[in-house]
N, C-alpha and C. Protein backbone atom coordinates (compact mmCIF):
# COMPACT_ATOMS: atom_id res chain seq x y z
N UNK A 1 -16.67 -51.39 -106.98
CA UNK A 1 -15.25 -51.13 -107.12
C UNK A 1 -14.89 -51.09 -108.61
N UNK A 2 -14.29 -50.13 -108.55
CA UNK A 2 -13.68 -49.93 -110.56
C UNK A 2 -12.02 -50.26 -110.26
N UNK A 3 -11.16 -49.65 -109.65
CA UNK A 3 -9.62 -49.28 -109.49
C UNK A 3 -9.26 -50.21 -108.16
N UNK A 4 -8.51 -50.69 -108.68
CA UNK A 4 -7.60 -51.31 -107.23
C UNK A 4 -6.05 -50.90 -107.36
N UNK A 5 -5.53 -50.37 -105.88
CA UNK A 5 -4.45 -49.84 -106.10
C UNK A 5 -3.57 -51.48 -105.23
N UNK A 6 -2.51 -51.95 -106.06
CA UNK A 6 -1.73 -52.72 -105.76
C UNK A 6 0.00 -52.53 -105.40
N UNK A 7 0.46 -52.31 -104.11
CA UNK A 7 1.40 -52.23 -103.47
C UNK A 7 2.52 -53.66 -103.63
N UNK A 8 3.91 -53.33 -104.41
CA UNK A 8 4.14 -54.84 -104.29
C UNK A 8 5.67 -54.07 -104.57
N UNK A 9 5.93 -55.40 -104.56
CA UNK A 9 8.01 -55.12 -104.70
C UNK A 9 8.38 -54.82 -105.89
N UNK A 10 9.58 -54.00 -105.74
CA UNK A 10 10.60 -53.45 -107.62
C UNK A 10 11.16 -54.85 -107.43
N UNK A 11 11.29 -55.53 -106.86
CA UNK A 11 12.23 -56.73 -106.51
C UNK A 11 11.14 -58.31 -107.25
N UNK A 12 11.55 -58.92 -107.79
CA UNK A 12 11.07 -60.05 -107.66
C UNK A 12 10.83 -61.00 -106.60
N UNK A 13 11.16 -61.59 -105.62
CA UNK A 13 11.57 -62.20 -104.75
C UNK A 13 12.60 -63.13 -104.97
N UNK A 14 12.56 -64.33 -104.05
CA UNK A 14 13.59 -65.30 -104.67
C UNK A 14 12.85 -66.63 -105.01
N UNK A 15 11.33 -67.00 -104.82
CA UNK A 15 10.29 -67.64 -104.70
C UNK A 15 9.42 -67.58 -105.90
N UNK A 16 9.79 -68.59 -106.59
CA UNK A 16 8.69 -68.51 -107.98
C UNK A 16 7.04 -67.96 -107.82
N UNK A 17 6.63 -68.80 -106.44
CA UNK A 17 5.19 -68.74 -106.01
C UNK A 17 4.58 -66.78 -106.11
N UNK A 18 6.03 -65.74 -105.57
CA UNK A 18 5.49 -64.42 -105.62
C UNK A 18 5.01 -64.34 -106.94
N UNK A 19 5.75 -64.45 -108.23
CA UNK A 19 5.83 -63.84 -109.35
C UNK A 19 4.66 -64.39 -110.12
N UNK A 20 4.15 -66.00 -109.58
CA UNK A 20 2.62 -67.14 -110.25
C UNK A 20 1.90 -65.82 -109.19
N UNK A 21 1.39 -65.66 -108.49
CA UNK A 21 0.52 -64.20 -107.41
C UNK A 21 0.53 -63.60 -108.02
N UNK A 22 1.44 -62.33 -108.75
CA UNK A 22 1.11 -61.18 -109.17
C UNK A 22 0.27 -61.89 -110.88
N UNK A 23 0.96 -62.29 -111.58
CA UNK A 23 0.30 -62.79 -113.04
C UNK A 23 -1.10 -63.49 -112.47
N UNK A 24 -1.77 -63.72 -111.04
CA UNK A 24 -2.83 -64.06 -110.90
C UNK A 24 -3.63 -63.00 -110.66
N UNK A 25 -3.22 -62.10 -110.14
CA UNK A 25 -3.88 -61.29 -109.50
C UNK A 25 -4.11 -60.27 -110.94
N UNK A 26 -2.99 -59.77 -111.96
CA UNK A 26 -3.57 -59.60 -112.80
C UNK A 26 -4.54 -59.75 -113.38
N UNK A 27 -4.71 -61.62 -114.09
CA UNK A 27 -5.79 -61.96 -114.41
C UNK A 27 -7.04 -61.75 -113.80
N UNK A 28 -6.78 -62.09 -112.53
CA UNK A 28 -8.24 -61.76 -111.74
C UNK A 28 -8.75 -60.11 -111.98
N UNK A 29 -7.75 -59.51 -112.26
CA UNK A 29 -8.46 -57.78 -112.08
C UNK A 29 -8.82 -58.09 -113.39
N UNK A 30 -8.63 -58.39 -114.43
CA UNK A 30 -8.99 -57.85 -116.19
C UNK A 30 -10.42 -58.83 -115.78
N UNK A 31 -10.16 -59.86 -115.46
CA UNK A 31 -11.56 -60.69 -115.01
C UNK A 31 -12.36 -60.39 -114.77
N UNK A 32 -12.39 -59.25 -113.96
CA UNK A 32 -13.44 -58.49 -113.08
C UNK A 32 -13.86 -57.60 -113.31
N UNK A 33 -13.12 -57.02 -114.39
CA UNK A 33 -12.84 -55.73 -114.80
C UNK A 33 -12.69 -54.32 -113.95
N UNK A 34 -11.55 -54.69 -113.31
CA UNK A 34 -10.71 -53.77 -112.51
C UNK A 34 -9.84 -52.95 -113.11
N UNK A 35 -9.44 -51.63 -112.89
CA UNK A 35 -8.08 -51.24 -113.27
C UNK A 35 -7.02 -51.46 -112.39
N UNK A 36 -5.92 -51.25 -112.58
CA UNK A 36 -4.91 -51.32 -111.47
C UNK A 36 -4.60 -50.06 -111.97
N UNK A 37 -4.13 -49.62 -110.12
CA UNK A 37 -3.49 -48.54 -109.93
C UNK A 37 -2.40 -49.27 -108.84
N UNK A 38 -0.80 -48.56 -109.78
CA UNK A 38 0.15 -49.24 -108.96
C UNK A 38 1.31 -47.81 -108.89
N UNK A 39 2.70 -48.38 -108.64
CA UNK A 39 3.65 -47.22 -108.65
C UNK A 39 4.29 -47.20 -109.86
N UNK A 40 3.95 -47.38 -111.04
CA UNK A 40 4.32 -47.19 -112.41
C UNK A 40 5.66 -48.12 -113.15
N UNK A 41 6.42 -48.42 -112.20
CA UNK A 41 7.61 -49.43 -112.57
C UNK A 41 7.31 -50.34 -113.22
N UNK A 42 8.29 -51.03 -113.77
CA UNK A 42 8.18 -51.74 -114.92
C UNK A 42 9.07 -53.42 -114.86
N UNK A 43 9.68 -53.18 -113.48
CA UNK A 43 10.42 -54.45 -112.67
C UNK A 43 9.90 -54.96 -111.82
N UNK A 44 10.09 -56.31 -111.57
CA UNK A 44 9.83 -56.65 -110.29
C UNK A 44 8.55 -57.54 -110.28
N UNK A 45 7.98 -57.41 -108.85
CA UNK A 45 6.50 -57.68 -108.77
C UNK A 45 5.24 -56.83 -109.75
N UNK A 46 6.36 -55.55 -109.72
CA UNK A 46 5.14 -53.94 -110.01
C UNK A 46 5.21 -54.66 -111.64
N UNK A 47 6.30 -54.63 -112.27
CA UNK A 47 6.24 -54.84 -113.90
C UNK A 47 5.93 -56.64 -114.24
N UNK A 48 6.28 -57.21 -113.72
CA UNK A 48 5.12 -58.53 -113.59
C UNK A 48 3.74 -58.42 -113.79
N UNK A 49 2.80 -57.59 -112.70
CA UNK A 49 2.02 -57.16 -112.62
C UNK A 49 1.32 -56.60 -113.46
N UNK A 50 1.77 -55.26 -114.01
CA UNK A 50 1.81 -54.24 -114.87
C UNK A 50 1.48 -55.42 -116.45
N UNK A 51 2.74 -56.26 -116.66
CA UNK A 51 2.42 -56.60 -117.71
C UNK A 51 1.61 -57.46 -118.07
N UNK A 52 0.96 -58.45 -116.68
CA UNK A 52 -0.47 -59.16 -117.06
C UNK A 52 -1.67 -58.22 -117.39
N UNK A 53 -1.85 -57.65 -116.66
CA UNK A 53 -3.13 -56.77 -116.85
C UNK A 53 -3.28 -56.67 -118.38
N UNK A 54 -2.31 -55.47 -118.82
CA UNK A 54 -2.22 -54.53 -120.22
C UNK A 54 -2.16 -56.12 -121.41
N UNK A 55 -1.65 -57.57 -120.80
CA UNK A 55 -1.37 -58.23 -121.83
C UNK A 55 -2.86 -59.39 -122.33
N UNK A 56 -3.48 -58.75 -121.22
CA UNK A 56 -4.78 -59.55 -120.88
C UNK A 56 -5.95 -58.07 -121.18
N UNK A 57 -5.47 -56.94 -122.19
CA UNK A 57 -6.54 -56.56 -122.49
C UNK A 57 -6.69 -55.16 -121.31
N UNK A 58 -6.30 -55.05 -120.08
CA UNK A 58 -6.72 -54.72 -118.92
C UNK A 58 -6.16 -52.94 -118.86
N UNK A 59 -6.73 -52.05 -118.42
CA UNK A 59 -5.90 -50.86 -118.19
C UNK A 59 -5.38 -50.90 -116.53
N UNK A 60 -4.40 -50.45 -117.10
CA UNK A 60 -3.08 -49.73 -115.77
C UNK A 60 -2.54 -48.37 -115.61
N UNK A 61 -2.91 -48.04 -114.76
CA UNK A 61 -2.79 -46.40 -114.10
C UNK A 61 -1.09 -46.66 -113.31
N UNK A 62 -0.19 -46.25 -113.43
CA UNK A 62 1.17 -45.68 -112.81
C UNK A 62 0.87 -44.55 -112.60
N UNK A 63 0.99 -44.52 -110.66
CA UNK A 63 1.49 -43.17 -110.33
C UNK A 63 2.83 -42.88 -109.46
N UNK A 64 3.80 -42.16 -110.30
CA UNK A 64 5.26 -42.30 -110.09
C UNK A 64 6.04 -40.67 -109.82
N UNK A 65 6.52 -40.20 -108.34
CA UNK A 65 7.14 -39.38 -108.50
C UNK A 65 8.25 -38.67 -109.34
N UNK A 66 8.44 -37.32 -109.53
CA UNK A 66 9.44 -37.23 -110.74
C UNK A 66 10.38 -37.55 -110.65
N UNK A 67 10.90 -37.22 -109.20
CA UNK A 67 12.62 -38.08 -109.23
C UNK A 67 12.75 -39.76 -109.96
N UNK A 68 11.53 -40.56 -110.01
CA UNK A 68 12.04 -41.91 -110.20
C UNK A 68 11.96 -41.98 -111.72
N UNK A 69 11.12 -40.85 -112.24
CA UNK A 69 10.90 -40.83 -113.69
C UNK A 69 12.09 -40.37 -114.19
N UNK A 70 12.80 -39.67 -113.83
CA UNK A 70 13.91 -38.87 -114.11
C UNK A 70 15.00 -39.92 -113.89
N UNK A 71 14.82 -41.38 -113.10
CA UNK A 71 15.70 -42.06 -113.15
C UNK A 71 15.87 -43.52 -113.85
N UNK A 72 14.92 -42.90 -115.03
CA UNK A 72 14.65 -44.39 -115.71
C UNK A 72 13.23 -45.42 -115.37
N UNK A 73 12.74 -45.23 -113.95
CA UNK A 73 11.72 -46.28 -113.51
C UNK A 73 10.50 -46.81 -114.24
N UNK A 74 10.01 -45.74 -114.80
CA UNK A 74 8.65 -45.46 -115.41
C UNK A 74 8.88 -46.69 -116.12
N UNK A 75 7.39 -47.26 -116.45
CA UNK A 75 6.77 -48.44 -117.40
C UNK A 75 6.49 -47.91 -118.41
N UNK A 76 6.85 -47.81 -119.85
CA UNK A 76 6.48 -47.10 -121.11
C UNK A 76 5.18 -47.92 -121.48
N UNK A 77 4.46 -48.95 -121.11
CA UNK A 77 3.18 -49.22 -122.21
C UNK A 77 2.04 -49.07 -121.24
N UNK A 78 2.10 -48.31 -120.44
CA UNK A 78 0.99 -48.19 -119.50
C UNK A 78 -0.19 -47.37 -119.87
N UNK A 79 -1.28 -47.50 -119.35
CA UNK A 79 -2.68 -46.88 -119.77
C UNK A 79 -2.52 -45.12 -119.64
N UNK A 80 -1.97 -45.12 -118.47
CA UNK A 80 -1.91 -43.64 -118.32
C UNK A 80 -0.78 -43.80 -117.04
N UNK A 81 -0.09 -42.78 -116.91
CA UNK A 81 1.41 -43.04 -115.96
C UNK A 81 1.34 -40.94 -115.22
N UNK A 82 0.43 -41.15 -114.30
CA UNK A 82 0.45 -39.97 -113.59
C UNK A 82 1.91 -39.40 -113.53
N UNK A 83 2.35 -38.51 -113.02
CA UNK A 83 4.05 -38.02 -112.97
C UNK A 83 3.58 -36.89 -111.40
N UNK A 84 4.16 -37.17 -110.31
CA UNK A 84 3.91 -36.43 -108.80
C UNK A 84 4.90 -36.14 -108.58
N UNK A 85 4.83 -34.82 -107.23
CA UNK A 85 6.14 -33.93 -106.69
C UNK A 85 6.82 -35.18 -105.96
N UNK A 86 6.26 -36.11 -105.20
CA UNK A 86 7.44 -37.04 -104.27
C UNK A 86 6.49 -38.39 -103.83
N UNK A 87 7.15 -38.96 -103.33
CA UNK A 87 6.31 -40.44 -103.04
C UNK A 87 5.03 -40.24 -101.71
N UNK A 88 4.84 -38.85 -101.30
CA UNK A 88 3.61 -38.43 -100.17
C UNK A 88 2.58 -38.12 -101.03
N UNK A 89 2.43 -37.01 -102.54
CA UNK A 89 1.54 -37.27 -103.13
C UNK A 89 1.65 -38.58 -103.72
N UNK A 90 2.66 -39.34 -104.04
CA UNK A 90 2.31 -40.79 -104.65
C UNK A 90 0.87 -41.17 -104.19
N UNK A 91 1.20 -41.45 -102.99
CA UNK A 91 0.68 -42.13 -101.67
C UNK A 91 -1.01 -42.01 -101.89
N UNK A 92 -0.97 -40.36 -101.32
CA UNK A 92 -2.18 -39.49 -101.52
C UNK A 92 -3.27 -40.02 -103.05
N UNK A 93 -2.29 -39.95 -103.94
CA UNK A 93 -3.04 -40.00 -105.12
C UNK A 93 -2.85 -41.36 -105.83
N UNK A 94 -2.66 -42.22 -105.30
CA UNK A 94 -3.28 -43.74 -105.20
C UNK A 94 -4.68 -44.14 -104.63
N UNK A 95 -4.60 -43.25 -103.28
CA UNK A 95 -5.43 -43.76 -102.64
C UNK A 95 -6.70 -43.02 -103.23
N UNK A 96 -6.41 -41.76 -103.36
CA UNK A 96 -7.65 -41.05 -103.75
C UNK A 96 -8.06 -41.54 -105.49
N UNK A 97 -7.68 -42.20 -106.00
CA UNK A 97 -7.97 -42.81 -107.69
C UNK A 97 -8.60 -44.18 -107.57
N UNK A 98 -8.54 -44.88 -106.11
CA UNK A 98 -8.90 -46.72 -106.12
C UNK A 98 -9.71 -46.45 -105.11
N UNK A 99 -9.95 -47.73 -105.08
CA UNK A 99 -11.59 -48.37 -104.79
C UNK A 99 -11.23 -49.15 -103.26
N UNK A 100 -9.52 -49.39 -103.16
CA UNK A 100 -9.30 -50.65 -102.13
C UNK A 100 -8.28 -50.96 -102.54
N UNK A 101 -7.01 -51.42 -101.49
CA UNK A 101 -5.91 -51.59 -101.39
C UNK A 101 -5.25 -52.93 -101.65
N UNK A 102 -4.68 -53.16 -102.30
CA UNK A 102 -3.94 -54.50 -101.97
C UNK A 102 -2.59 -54.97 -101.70
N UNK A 103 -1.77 -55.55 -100.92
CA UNK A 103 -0.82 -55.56 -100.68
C UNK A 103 -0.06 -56.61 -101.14
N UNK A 104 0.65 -56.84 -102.10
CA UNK A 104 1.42 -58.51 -102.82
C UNK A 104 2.80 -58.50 -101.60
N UNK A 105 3.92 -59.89 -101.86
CA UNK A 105 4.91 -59.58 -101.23
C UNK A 105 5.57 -58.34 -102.01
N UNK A 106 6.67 -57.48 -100.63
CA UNK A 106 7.03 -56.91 -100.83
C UNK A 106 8.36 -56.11 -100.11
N UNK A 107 8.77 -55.05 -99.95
CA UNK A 107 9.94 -55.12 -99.27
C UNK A 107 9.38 -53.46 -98.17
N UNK A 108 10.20 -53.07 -97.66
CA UNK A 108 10.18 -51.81 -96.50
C UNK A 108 8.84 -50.73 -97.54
N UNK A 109 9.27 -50.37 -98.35
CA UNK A 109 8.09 -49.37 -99.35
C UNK A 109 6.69 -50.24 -99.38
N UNK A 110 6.52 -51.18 -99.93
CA UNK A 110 5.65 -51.88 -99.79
C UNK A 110 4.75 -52.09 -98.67
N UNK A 111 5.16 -52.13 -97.24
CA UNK A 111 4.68 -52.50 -95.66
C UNK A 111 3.94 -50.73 -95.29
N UNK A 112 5.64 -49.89 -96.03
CA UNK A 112 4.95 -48.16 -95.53
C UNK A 112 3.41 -48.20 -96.15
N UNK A 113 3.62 -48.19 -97.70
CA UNK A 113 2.70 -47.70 -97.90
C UNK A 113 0.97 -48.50 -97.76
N UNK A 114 0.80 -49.75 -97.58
CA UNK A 114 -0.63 -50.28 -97.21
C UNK A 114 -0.81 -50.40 -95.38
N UNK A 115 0.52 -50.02 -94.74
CA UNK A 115 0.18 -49.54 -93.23
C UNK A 115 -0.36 -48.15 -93.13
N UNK A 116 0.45 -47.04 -94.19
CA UNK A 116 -0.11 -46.01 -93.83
C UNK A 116 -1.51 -45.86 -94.06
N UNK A 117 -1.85 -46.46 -95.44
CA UNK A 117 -3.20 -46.30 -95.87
C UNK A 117 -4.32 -47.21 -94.96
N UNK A 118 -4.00 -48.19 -93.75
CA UNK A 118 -4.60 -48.68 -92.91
C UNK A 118 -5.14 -47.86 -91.93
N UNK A 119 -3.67 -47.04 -91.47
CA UNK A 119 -3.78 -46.06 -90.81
C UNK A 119 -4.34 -44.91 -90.65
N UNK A 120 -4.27 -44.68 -91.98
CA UNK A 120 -5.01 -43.33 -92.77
C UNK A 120 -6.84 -43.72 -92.56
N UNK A 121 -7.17 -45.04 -92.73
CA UNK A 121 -8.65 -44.99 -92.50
C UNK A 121 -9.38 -44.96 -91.11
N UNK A 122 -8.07 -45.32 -90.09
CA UNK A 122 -8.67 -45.16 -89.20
C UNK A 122 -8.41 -43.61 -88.35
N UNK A 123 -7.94 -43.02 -89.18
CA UNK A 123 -8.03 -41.45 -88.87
C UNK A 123 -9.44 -40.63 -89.46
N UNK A 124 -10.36 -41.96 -90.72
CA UNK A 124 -11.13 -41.66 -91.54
C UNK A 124 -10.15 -40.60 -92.95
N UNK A 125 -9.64 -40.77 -92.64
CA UNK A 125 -8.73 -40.09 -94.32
C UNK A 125 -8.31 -41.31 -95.75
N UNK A 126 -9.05 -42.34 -95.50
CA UNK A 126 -9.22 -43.14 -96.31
C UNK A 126 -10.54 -44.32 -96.48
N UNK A 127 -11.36 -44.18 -97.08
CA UNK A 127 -12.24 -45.09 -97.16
C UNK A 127 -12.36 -46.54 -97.91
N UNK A 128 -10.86 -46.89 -98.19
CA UNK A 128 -10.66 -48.05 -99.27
C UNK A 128 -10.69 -48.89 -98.20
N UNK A 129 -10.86 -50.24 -97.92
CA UNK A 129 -10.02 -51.46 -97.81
C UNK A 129 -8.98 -51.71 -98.20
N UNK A 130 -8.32 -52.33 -96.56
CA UNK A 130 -6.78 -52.87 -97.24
C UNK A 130 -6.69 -53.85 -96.93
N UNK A 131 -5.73 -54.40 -97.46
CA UNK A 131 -5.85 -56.23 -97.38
C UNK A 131 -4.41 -56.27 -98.11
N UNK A 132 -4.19 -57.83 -97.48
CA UNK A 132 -2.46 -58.55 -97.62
C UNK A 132 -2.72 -59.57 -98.33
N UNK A 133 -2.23 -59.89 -99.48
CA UNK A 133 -2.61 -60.83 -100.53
C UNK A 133 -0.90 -62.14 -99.72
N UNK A 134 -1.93 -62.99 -98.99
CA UNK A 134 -0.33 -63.55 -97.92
C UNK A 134 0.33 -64.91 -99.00
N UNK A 135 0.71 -64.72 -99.85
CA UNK A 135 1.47 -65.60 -100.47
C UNK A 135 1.88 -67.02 -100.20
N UNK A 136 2.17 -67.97 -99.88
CA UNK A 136 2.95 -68.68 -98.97
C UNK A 136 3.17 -68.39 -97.81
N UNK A 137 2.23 -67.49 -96.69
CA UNK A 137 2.44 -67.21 -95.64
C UNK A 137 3.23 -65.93 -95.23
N UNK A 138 3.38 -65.26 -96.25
CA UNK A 138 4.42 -63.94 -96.02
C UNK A 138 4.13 -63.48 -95.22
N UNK A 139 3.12 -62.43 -95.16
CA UNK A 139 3.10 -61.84 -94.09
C UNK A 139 2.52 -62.59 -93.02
N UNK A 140 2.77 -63.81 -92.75
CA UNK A 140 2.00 -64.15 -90.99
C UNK A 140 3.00 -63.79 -90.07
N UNK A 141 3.82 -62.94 -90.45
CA UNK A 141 4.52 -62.34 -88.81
C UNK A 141 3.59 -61.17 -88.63
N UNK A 142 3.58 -60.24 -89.93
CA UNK A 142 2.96 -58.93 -89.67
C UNK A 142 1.73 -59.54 -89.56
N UNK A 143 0.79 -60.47 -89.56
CA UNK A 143 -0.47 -60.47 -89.24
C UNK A 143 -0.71 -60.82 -87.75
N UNK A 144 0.81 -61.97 -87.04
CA UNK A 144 0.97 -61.74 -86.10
C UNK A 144 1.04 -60.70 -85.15
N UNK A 145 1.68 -59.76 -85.63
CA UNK A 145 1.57 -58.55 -85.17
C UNK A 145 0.70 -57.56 -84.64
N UNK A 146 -0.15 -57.42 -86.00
CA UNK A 146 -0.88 -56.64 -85.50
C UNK A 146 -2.06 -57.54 -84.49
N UNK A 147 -2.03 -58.96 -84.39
CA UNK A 147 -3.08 -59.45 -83.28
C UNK A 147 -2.56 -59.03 -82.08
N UNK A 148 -1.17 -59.39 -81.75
CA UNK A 148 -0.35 -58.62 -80.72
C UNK A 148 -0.98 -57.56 -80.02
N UNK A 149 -0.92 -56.37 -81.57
CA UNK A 149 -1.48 -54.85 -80.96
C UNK A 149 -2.71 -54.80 -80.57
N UNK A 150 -3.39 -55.52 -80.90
CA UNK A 150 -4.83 -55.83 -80.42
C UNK A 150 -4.53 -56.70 -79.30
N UNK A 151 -4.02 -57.64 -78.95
CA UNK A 151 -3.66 -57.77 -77.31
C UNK A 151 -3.55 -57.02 -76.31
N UNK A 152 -2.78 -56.46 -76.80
CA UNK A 152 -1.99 -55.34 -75.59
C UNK A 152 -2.62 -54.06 -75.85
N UNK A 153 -3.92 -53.67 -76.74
CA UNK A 153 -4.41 -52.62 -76.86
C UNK A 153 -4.53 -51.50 -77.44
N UNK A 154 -3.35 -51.63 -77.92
CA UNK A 154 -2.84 -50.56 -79.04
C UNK A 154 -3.57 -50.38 -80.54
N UNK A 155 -4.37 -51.55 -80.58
CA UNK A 155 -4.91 -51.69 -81.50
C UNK A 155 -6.91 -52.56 -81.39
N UNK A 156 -7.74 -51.54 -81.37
CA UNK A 156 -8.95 -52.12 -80.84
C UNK A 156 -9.28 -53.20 -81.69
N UNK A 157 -10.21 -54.33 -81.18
CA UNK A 157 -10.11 -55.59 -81.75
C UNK A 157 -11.41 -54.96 -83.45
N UNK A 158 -12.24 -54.19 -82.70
CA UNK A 158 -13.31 -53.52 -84.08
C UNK A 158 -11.74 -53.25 -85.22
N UNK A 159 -10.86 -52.62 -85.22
CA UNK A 159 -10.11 -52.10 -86.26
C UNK A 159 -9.35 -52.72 -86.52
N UNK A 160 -8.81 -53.86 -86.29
CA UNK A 160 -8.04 -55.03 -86.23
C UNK A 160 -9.24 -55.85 -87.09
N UNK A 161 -10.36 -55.37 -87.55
CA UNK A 161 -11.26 -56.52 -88.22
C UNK A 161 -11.20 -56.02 -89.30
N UNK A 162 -10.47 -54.32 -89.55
CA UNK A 162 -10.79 -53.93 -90.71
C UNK A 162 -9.94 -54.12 -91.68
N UNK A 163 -8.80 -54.78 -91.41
CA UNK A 163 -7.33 -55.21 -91.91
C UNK A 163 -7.57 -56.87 -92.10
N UNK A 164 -7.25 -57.02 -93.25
CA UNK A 164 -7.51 -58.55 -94.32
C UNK A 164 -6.04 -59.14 -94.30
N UNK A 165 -5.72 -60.45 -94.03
CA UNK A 165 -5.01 -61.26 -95.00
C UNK A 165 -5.43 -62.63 -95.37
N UNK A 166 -5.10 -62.72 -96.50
CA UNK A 166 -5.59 -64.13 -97.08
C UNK A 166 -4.64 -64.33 -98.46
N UNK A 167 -4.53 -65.31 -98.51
CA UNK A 167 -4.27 -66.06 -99.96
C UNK A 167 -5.22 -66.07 -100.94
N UNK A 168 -6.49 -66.02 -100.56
CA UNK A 168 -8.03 -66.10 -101.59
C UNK A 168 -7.92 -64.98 -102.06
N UNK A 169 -7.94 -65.36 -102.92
CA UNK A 169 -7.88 -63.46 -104.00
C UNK A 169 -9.90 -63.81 -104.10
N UNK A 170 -10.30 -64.53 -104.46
CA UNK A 170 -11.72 -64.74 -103.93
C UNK A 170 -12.34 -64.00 -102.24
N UNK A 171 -11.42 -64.41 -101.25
CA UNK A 171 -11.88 -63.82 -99.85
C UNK A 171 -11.46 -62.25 -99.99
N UNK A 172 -9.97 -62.53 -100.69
CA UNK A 172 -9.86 -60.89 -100.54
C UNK A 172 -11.00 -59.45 -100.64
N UNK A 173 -11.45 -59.84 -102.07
CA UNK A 173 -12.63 -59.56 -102.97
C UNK A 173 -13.87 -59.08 -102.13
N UNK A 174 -14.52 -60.54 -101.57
CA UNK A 174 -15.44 -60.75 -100.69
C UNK A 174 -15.29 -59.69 -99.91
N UNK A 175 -14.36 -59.20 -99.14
CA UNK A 175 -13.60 -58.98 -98.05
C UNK A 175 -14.35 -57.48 -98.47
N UNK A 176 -13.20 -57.19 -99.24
CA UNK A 176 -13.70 -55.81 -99.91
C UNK A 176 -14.65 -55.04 -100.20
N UNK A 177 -15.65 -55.85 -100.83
CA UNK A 177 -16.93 -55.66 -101.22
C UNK A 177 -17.88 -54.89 -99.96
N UNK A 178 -17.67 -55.94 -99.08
CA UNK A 178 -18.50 -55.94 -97.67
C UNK A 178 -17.78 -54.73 -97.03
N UNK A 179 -16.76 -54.57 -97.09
CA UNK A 179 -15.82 -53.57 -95.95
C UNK A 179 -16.66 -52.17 -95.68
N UNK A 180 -16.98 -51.99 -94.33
CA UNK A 180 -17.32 -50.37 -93.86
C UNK A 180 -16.08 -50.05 -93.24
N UNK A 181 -15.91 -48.69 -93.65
CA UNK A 181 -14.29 -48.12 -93.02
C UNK A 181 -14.68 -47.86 -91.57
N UNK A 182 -13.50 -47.98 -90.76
CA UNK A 182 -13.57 -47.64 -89.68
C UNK A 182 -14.18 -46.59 -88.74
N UNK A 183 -15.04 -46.62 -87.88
CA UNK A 183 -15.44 -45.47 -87.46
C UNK A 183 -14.35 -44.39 -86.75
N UNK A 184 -14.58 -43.29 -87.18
CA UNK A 184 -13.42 -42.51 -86.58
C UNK A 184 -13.01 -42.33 -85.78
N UNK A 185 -11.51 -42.53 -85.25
CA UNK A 185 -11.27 -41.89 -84.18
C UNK A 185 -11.47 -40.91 -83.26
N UNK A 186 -11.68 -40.70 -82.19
CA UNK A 186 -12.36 -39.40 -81.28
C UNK A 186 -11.21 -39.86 -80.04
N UNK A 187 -10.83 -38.48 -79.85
CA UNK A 187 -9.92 -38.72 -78.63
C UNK A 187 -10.61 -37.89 -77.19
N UNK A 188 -10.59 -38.17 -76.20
CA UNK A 188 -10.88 -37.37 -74.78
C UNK A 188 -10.28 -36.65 -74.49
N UNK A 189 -10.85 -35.44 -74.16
CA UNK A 189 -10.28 -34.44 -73.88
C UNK A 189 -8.67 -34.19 -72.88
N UNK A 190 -7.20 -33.71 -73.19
CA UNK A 190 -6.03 -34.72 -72.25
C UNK A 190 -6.57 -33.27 -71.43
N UNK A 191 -6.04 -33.61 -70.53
CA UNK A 191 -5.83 -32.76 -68.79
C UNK A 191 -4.49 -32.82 -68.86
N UNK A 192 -3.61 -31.30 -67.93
CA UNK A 192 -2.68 -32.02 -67.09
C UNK A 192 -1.91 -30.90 -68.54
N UNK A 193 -2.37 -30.55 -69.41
CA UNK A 193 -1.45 -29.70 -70.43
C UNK A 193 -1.51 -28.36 -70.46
């Protein structure tokens, strides 16, 4: 792994513990010598983030549609700050630049985009790992959840193994390293159309 693309909030939270996470998770990528690839902002979790890396030595990739550039968002000291038609190539060209996904707390944008890219691998249109960096427990509803969908079926228990959360930025890692993407979906032929 060279690039990790990191999904996280314009928002700070209201919880000191999010904002000690992202300045860790920084360190840990320059540590490792990771790049981050994030959504280019310069607030929040994203510019928290943003500014451990670059302050620890580290390069940071922003990739930011033009409308948000056009509205001020962009991070000016970044390694390189891609500029895209809308937040679908965002998406696209995150995933296709990193190595593996990570998800910090975050708000509705944050959940879209490391579900879709979950989603996306098990269509095989993504070969990263994704994983929920669970803070203080953030996401244990959505991890609830998706065991749910794997209850009731909607979700096979094999692809339900391929989705991470942890607090261990160590397990995360681990996690990653080891990850084979999902085998692809194949559907049966429908009748009856």
């Amino acid at each position: 792994m060279e690039k990790i693309a990191v999904y996280c909030g314009a928002s700070a939270g209201n919880d000191s513990a999010y904002q000690k996470a992202a300045v860790k998770l920084g360190k840990y990528l320059v540590r490792h010598d990771l790049e981050l690839v994030y959504g280019g902002g310069g607030i929040g979790l994203m510019g928290i983030l943003a500014n451990q890396v670059l302050s620890a030595g580290g390069k940071v990739r922003g990739v930011m549609p033009q409308e948000l550039v056009e509205r001020g968002a962009a991070f000016n000291k970044l390694t390189d700050l891609k500029v895209v038609a809308d937040m679908s190539v965002r998406k696209q060209t995150m995933l296709a630049i990193s190595d593996g996904c990570i998800a910090l707390p975050g708000g509705p944008g944050t959940l879209e985009e490391i579900i879709e890219a979950f989603s996306w691998a098990r269509l095989g249109n993504n070969p990263n790992p994704c994983t929920f960096y669970n803070v203080n427990g953030y996401y244990d509803p959505l991890e609830r959840m998706f065991d749910e969908m794997t209850k009731k079926e909607f979700l096979t228990v094999t692809d339900r193994k391929k989705l991470f959360f942890s607090e261990s930025l160590d397990d995360i890692f681990s996690f990653m390293t080891n990850y084979v993407p999902p085998k692809i979906r194949t559907y049966p032929k429908a009748s009856g159309l």
